[in-house]
C-alpha atoms as a PDB file:
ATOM      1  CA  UNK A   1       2.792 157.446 -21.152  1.00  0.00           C
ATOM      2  CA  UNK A   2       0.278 156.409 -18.694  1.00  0.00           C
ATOM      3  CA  UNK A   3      -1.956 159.857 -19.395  1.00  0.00           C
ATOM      4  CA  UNK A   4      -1.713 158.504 -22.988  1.00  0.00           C
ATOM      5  CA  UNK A   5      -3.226 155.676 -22.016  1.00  0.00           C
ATOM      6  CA  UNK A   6      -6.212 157.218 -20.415  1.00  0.00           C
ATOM      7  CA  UNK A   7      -6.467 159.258 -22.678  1.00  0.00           C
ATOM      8  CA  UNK A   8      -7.118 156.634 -25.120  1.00  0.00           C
ATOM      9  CA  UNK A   9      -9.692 155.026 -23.001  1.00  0.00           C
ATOM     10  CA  UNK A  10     -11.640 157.747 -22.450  1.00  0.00           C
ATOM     11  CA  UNK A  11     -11.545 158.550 -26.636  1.00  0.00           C
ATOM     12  CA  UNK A  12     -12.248 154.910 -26.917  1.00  0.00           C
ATOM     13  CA  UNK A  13     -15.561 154.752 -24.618  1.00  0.00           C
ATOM     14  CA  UNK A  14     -16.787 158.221 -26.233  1.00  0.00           C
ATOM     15  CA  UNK A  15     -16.428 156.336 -29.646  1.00  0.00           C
ATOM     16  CA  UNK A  16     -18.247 153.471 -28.376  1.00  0.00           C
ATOM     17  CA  UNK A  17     -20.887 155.282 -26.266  1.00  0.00           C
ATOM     18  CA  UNK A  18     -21.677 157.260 -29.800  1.00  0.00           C
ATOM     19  CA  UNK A  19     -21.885 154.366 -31.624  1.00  0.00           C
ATOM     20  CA  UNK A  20     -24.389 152.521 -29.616  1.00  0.00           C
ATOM     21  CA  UNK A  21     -26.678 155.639 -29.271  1.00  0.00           C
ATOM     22  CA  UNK A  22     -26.210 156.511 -33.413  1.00  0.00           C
ATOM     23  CA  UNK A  23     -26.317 152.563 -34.383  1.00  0.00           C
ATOM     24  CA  UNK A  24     -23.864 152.715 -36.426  1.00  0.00           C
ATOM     25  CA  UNK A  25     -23.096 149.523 -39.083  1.00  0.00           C
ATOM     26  CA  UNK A  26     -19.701 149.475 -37.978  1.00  0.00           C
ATOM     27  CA  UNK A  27     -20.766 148.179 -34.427  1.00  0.00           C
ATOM     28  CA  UNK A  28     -17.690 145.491 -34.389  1.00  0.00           C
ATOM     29  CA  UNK A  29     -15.367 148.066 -34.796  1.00  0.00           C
ATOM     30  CA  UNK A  30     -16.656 149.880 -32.177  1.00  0.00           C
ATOM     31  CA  UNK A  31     -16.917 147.289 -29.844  1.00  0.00           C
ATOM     32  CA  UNK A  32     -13.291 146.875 -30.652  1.00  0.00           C
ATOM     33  CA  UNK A  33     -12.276 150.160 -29.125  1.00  0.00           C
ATOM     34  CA  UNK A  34     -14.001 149.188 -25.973  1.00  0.00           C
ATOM     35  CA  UNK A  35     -11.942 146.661 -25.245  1.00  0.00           C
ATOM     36  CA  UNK A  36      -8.941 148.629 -26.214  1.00  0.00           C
ATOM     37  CA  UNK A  37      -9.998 150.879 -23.735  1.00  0.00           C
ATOM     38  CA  UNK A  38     -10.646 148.389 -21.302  1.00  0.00           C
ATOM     39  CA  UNK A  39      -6.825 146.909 -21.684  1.00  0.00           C
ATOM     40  CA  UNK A  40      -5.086 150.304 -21.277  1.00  0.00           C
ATOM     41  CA  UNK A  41      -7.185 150.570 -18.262  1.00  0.00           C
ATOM     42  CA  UNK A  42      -6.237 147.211 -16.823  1.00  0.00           C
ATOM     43  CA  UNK A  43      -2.579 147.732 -18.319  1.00  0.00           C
ATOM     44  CA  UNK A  44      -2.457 151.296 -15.962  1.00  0.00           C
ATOM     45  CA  UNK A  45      -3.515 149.386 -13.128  1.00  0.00           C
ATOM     46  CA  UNK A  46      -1.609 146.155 -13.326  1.00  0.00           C
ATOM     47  CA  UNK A  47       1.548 147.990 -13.716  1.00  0.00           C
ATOM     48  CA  UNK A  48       0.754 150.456 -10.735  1.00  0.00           C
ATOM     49  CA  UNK A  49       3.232 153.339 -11.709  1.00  0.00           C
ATOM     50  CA  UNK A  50       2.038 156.564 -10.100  1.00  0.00           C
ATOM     51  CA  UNK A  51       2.703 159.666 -12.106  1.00  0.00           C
ATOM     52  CA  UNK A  52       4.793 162.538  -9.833  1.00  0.00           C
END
């Protein structure tokens, strides 16, 4: 679950990275996966479960 997670932030930031450096119309939805990316970032580290 947790690789899912960063998985998802590091998808997320790609998307957002591209659509700053394409300008893209849809820059609020893209600015919305940031901070997805951001939370499952904070939610990995808040709940500090190591993987084995």
């Amino acid at each position: 679950m947790i690789n899912l997670l960063w998985a998802l932030a590091a998808v997320f930031l790609v998307l957002w990275v591209l659509g700053i450096s394409m300008n893209f119309t849809v820059g609020g939805l893209i600015h919305v996966l940031l901070v997805l990316a951001i939370i499952s970032v904070l939610v990995r580290l808040i709940t500090g479960r190591r993987v084995v």
